[in-house]
Protein backbone atom coordinates (compact mmCIF):
# COMPACT_ATOMS: atom_id res chain seq x y z
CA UNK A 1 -23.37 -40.10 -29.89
CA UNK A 2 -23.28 -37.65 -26.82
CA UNK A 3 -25.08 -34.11 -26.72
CA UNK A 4 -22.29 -31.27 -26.98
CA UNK A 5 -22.65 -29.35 -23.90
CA UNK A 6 -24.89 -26.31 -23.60
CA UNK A 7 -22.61 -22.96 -23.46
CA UNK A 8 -22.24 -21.39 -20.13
CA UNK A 9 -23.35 -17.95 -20.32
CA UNK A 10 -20.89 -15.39 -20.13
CA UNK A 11 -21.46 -13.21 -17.01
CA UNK A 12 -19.60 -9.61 -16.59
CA UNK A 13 -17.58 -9.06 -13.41
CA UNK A 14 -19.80 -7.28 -11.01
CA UNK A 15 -18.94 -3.78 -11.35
CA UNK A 16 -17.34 -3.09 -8.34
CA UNK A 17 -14.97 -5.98 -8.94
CA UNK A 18 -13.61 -3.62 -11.39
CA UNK A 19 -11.95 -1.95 -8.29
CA UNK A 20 -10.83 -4.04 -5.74
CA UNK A 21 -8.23 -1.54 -4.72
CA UNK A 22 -10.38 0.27 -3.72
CA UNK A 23 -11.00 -1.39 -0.81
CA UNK A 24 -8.10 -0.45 0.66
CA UNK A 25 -8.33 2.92 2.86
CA UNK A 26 -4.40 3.45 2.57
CA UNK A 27 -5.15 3.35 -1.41
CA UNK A 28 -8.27 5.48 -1.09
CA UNK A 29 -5.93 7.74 0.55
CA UNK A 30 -3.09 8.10 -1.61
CA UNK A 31 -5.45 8.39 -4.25
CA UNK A 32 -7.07 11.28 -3.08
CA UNK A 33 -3.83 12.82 -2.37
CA UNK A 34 -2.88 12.76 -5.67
CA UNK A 35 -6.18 14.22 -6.93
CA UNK A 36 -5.63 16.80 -4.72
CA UNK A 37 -1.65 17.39 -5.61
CA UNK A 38 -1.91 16.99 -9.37
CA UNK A 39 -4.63 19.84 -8.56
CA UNK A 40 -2.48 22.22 -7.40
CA UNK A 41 0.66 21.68 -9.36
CA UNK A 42 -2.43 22.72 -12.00
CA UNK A 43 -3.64 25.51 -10.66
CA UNK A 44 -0.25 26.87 -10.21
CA UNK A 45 0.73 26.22 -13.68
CA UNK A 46 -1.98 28.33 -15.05
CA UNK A 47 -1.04 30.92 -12.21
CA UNK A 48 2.37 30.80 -13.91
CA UNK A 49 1.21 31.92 -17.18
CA UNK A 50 -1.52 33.86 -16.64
CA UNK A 51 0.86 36.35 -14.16
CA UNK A 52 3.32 35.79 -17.11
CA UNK A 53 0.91 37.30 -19.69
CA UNK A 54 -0.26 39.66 -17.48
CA UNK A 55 3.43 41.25 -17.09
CA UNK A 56 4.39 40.78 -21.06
CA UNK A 57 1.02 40.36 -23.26
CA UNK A 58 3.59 38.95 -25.37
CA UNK A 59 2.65 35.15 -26.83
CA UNK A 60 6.02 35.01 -27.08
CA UNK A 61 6.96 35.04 -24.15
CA UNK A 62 4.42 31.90 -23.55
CA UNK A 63 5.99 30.02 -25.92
CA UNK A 64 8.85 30.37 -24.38
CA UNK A 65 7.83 29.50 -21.27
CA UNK A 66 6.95 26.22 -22.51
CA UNK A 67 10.08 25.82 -24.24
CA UNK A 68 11.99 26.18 -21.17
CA UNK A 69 9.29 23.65 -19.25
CA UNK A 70 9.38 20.89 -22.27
CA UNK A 71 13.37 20.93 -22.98
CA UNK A 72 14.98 19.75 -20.28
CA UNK A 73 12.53 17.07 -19.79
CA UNK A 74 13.10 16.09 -23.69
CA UNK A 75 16.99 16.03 -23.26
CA UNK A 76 16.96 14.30 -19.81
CA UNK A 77 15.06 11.28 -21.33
CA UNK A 78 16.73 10.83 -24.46
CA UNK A 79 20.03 10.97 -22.33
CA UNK A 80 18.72 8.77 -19.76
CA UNK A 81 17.77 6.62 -22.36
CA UNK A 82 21.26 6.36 -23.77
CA UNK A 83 22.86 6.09 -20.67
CA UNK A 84 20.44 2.73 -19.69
CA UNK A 85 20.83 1.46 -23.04
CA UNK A 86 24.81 1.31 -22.45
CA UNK A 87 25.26 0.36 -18.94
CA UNK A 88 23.74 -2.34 -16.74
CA UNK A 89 21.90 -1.89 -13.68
CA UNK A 90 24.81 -2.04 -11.12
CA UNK A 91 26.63 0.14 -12.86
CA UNK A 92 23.73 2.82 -13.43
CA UNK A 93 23.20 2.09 -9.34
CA UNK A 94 26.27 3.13 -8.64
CA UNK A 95 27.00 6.13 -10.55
CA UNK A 96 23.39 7.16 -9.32
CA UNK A 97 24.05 6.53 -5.64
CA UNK A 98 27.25 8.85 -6.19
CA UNK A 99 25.77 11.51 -6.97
C-alpha cells in the first residue's frame, strides 16, 4: 500500500502580487488622475450646496437639489435599459452614431 502524499502547504500571494498593475506608470498615472478628479467633482458638489443653503436656509431647497441631480440619471437608465433590451447592438450603434 503507498503513503498518501503529504499536503503542500498553502502559501498566500506575496502581497504586492495583489497589484501587479501597479507596475505600470501609465496606470499609476491614470489612477492618480482620477483620485485627483473624483476630488474635485467632490469638493464642488459640496460647494454646490453649501452656497445653495447659504442663499435659501431652506432644506427644501436641498432636497430638491438632489431631486433634480438623481432623476434624470434614474430615467436615463431605466430607458436605456429598455431601449438595449429591445434592439441589438447594430441597431443601438447606429441610432447612437446619429445622433
Amino acid at each position: 500500500m503507498s503513503e498518501p502524499m503529504p499536503a503542500r502547504p498553502v502559501t498566500a500571494p506575496p502581497a504586492l502580487a495583489r497589484f501587479v498593475a501597479l507596475r505600470s506608470r501609465d496606470f499609476r498615472l491614470l489612477l492618480a488622475g482620477q483620485a485627483i478628479s473624483l476630488t474635485g467633482s467632490q469638493m464642488q458638489q459640496v460647494a454646490v450646496v453649501w452656497q445653495l443653503y447659504l442663499l435659501s436656509g431652506s432644506p427644501l431647497a436641498l432636497g430638491m437639489l438632489g431631486a433634480f441631480r438623481v432623476v434624470p440619471i434614474i430615467v436615463f437608465a431605466l430607458g436605456g435599459g429598455v431601449v438595449a433590451d429591445e434592439h441589438t447592438r447594430p441597431t443601438e450603434a447606429g441610432g447612437l452614431s446619429a445622433l
